[in-house]
N, C-alpha and C. Protein backbone atom coordinates (compact mmCIF):
# COMPACT_ATOMS: atom_id res chain seq x y z
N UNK A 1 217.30 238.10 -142.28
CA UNK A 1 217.31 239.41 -142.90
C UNK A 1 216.04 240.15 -142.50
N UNK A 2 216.67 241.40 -142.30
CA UNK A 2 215.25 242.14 -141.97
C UNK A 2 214.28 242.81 -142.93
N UNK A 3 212.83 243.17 -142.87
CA UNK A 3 212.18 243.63 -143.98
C UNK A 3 211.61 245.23 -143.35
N UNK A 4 210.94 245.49 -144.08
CA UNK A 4 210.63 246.86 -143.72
C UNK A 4 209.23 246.76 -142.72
N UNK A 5 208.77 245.50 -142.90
CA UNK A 5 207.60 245.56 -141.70
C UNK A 5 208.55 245.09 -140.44
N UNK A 6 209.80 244.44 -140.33
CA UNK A 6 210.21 244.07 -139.16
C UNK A 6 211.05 245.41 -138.19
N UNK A 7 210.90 245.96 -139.28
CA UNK A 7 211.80 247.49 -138.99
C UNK A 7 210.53 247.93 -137.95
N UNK A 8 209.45 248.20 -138.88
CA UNK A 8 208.32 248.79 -138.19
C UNK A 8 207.93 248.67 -136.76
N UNK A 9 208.07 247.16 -136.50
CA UNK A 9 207.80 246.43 -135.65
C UNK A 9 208.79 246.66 -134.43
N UNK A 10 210.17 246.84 -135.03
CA UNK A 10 211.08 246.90 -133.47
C UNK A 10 211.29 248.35 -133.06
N UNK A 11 210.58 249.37 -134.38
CA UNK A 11 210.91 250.52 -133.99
C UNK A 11 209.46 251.39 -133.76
N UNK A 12 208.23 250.48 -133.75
CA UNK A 12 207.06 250.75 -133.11
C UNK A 12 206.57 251.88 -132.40
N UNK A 13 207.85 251.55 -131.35
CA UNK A 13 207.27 252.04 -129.63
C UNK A 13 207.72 253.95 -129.92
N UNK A 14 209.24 254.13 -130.95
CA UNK A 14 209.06 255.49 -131.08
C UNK A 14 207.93 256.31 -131.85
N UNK A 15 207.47 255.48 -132.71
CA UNK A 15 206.39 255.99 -133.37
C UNK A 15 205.57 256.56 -132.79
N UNK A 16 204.75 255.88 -132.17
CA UNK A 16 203.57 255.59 -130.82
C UNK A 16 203.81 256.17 -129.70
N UNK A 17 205.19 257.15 -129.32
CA UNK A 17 205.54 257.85 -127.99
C UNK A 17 205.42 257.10 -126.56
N UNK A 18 205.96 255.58 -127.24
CA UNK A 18 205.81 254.15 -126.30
C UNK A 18 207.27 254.65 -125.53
N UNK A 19 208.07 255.27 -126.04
CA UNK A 19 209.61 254.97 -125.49
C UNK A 19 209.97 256.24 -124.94
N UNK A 20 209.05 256.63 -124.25
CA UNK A 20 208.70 257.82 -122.95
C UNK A 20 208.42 257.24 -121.67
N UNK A 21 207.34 255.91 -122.19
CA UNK A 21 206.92 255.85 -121.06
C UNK A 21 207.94 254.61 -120.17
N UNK A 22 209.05 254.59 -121.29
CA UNK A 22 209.81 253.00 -120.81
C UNK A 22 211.10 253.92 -120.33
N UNK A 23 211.78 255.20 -120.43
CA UNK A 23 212.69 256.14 -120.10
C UNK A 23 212.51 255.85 -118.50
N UNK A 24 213.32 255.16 -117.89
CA UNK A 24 213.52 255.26 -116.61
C UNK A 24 214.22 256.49 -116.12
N UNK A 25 215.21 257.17 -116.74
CA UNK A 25 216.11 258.09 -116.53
C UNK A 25 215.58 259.60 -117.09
N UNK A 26 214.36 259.32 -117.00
CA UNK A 26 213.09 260.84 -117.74
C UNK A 26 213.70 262.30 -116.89
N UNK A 27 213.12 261.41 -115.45
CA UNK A 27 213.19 262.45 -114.43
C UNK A 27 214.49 263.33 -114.27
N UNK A 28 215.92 262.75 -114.43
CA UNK A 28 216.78 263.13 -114.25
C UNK A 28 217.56 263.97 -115.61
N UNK A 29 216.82 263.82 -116.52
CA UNK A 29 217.41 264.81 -117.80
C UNK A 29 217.46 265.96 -117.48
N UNK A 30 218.11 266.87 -117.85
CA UNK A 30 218.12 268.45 -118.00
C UNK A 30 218.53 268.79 -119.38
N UNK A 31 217.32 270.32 -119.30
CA UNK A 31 217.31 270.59 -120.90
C UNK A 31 217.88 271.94 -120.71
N UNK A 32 219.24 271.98 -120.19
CA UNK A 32 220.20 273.40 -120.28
C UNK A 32 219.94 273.81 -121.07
N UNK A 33 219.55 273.98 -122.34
CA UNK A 33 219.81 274.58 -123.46
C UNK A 33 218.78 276.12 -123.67
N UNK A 34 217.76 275.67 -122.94
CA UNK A 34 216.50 276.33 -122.56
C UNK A 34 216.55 276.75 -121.33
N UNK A 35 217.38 276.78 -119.96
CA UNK A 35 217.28 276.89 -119.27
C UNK A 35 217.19 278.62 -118.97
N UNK A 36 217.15 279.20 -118.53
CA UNK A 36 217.46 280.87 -117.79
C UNK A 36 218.99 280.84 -117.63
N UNK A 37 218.80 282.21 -117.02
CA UNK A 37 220.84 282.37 -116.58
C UNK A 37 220.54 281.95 -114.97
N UNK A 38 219.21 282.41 -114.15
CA UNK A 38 219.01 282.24 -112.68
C UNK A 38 219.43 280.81 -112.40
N UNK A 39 218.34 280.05 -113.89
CA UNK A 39 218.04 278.37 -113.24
C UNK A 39 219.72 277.51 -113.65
N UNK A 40 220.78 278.28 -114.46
CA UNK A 40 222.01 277.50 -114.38
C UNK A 40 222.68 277.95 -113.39
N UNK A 41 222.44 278.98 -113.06
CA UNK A 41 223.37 279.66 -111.42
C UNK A 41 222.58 278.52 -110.27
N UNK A 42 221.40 278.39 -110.59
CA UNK A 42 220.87 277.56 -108.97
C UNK A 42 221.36 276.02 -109.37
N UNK A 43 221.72 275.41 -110.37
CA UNK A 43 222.12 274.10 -110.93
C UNK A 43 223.59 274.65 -110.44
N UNK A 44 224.62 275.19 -110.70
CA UNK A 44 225.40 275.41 -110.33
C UNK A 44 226.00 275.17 -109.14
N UNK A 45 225.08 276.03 -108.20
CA UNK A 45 225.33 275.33 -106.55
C UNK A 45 224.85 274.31 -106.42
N UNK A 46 223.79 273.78 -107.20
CA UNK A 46 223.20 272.46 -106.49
C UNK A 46 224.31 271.14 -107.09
N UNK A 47 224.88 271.20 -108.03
CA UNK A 47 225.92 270.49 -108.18
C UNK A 47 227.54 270.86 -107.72
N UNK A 48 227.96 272.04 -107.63
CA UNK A 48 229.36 272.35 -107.15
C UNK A 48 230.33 271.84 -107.78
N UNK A 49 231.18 272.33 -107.59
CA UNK A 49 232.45 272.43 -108.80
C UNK A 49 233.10 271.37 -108.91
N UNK A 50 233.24 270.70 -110.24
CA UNK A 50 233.02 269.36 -110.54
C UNK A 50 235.09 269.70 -111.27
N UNK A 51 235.90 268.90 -110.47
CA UNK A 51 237.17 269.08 -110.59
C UNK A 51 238.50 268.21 -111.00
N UNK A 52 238.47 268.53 -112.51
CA UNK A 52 239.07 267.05 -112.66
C UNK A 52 240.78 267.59 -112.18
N UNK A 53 240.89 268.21 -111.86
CA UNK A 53 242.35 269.06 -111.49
C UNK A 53 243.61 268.00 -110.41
N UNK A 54 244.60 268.13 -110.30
CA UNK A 54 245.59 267.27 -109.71
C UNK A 54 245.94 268.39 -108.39
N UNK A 55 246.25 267.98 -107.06
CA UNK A 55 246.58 268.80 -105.78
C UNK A 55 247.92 269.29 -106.20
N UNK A 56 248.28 270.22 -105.49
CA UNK A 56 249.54 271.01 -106.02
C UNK A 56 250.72 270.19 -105.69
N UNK A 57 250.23 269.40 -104.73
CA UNK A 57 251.36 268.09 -104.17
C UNK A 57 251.46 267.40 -105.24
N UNK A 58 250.33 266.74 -106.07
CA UNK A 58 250.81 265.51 -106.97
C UNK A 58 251.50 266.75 -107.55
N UNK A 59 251.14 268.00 -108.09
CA UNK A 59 251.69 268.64 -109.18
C UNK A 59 253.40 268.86 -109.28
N UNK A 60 253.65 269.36 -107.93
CA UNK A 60 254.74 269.38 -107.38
C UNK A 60 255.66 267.94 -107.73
N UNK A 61 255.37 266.94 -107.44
CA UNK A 61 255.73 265.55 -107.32
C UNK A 61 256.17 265.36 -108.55
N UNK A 62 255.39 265.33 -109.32
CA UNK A 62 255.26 264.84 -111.14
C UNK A 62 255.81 265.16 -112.22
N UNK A 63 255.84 267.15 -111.97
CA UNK A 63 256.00 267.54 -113.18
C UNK A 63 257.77 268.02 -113.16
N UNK A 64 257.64 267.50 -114.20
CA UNK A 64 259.62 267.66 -114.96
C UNK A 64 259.70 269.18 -114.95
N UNK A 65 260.71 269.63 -114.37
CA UNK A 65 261.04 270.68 -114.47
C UNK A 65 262.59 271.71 -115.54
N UNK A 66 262.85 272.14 -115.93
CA UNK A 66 263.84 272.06 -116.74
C UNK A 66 264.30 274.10 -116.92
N UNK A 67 264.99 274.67 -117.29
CA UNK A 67 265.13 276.00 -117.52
C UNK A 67 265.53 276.08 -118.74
N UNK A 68 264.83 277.02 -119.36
CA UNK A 68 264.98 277.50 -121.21
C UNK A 68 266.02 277.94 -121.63
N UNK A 69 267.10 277.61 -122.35
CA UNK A 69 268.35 277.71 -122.69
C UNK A 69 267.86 278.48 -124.15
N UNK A 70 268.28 279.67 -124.36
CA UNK A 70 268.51 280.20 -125.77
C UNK A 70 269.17 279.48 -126.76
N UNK A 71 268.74 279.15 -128.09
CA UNK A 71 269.47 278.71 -128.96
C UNK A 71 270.54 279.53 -129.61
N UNK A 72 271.79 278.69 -129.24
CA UNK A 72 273.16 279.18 -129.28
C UNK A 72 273.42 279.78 -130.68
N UNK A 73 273.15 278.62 -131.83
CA UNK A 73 273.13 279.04 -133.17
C UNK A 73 272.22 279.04 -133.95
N UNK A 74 271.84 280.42 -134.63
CA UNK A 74 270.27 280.25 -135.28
C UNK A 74 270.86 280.45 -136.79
N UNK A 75 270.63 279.04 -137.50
CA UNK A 75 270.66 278.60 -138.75
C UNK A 75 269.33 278.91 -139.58
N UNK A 76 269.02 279.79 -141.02
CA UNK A 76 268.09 279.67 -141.87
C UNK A 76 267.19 278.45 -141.40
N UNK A 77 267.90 277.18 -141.30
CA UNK A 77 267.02 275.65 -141.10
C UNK A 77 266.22 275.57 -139.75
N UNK A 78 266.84 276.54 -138.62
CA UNK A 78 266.51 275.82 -137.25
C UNK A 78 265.04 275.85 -137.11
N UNK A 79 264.56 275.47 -136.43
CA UNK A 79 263.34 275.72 -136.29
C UNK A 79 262.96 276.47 -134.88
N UNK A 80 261.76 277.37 -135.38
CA UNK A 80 261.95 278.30 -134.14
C UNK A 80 261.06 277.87 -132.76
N UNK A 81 260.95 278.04 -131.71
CA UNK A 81 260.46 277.82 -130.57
C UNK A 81 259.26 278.51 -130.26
N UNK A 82 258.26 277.78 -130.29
CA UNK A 82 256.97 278.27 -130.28
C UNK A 82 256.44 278.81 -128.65
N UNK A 83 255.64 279.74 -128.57
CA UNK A 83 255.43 280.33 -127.49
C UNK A 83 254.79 279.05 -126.89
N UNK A 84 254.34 279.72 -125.33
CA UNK A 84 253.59 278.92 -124.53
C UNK A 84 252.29 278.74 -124.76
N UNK A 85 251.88 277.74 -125.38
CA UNK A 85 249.75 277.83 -125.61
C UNK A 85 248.87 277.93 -124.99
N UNK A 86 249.46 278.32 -123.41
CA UNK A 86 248.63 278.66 -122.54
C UNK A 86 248.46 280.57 -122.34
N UNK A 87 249.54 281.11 -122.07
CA UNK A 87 249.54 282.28 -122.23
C UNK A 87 249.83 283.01 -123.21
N UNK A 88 250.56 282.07 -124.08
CA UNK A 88 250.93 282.74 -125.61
C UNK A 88 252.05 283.53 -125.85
N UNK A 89 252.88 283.82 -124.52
CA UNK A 89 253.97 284.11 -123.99
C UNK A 89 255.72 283.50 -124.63
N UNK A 90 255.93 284.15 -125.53
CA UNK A 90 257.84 283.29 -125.82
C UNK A 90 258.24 283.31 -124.11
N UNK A 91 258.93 282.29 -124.30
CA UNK A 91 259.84 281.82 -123.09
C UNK A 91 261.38 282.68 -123.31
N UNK A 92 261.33 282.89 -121.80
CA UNK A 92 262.38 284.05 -121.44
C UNK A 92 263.86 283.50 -120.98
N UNK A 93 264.85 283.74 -121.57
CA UNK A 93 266.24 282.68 -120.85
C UNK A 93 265.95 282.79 -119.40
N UNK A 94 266.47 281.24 -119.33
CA UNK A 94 266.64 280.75 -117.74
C UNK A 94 265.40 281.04 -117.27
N UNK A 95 264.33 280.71 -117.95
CA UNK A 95 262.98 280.93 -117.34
C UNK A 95 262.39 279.23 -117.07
N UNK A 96 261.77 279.28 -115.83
CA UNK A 96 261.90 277.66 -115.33
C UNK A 96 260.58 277.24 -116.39
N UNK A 97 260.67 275.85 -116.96
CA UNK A 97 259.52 275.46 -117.83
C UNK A 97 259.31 274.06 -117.19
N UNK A 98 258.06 273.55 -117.35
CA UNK A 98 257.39 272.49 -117.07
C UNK A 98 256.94 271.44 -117.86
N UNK A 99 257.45 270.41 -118.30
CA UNK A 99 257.31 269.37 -119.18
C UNK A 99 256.18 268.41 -118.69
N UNK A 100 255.30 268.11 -119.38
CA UNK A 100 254.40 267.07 -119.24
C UNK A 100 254.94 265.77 -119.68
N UNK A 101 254.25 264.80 -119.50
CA UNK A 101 254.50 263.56 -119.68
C UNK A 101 254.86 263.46 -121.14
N UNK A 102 253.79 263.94 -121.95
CA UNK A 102 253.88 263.39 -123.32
C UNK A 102 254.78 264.12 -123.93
N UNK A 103 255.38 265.21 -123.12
CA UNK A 103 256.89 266.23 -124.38
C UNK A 103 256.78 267.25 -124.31
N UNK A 104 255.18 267.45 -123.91
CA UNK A 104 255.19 269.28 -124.57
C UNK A 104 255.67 269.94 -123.36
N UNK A 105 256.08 270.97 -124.00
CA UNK A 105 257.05 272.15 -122.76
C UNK A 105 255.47 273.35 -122.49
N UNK A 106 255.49 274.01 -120.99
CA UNK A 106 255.13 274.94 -120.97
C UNK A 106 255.73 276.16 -119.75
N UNK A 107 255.11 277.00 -119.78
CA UNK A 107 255.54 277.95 -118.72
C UNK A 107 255.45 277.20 -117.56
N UNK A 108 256.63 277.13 -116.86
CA UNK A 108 255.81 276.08 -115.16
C UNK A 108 254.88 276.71 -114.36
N UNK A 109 254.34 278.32 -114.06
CA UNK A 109 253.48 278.57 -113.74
C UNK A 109 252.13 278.65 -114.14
N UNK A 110 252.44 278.81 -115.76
CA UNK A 110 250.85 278.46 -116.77
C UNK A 110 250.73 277.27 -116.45
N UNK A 111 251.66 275.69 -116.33
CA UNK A 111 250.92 274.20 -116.75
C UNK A 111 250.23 274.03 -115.34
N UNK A 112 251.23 274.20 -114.28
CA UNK A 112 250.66 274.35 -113.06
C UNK A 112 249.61 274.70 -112.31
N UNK A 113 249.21 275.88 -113.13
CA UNK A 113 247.59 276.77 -112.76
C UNK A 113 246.60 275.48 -113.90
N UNK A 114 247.06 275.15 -115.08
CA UNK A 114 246.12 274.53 -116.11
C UNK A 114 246.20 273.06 -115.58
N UNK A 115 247.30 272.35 -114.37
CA UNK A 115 246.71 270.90 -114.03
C UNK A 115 245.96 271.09 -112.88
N UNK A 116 246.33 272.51 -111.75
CA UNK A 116 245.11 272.52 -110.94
C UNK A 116 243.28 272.61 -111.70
N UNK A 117 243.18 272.46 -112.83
CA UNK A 117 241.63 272.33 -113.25
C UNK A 117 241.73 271.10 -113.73
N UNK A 118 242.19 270.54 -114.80
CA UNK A 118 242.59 269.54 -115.88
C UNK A 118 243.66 269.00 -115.98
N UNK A 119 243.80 267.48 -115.62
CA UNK A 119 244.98 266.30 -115.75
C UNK A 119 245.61 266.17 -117.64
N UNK A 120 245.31 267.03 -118.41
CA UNK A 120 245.10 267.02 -119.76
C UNK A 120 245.56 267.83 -120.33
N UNK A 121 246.94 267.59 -121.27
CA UNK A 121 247.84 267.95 -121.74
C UNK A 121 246.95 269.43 -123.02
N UNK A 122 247.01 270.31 -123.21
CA UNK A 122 246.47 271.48 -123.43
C UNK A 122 246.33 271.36 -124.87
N UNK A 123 247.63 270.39 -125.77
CA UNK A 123 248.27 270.46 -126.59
C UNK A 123 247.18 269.15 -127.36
N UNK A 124 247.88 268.08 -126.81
CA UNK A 124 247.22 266.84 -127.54
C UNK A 124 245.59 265.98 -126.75
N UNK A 125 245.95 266.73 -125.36
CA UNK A 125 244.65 265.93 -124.77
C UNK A 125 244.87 264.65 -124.24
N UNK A 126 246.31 264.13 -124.22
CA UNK A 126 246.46 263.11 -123.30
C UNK A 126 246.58 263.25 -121.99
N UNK A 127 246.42 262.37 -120.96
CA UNK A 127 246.66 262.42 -119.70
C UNK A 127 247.83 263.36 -119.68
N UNK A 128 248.13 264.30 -118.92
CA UNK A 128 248.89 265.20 -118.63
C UNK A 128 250.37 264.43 -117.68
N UNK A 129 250.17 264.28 -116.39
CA UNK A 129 250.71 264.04 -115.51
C UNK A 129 250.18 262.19 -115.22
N UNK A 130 251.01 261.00 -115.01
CA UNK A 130 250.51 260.00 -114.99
C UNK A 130 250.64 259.73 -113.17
N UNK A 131 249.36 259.93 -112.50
CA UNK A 131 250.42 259.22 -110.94
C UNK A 131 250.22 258.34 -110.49
């Protein structure tokens, strides 16, 4: 069991500004938060566009494609069809839509533009497309 001098003891080195000098990874921090607008534009190029996005080929390959059928009978109960959460757009009859892996429907040109950045379903955040 530990006591309050053993506490002292293993947590020493922050006290004492000991656990600066043991930071191997010092040099490589960045403190964006403080930075300028110049010095994140020159970080910007010096890192380059960091892309978790899928090629239009896998996109092409992967994604389920399907066309929006109007609901034939609209009952008090039915439940209604929620726009697209990418553009916010109701879906238009016979307008082509794009199914992700996990269910959710979207515009096939909105999911398409949103897996060229992000493999990641908009909706829940699972893997989008599995390949």
């Amino acid at each position: 069991m530990l006591t309050g001098q053993d506490v002292l003891i293993l947590d020493q080195s922050a006290f004492y500004g000991l656990a600066d000098l043991h930071d191997r990874h010092r040099d490589m921090r960045l403190d964006v938060d403080n930075m300028s607008y110049e010095e994140l534009l020159a970080l910007e190029e010096r890192i380059g566009n960091v892309n978790t996005g899928l090629s239009e080929e896998t996109i092409l390959k992967h994604l389920k494609h399907r066309r929006h059928l109007p609901l034939m009978v609209k009952s008090p109960g039915d439940a209604t069809v929620e726009p697209c959460c990418i553009c916010q757009e109701n879906y238009v009859d016979d307008e082509e839509i794009g199914t992700l892996d996990c269910g959710h429907d979207f515009h096939a040109a909105c999911i398409k533009q949103w897996l060229s950045h992000k493999n990641l379903c908009p909706i829940c955040k699972m893997t989008a497309l599995v390949t």
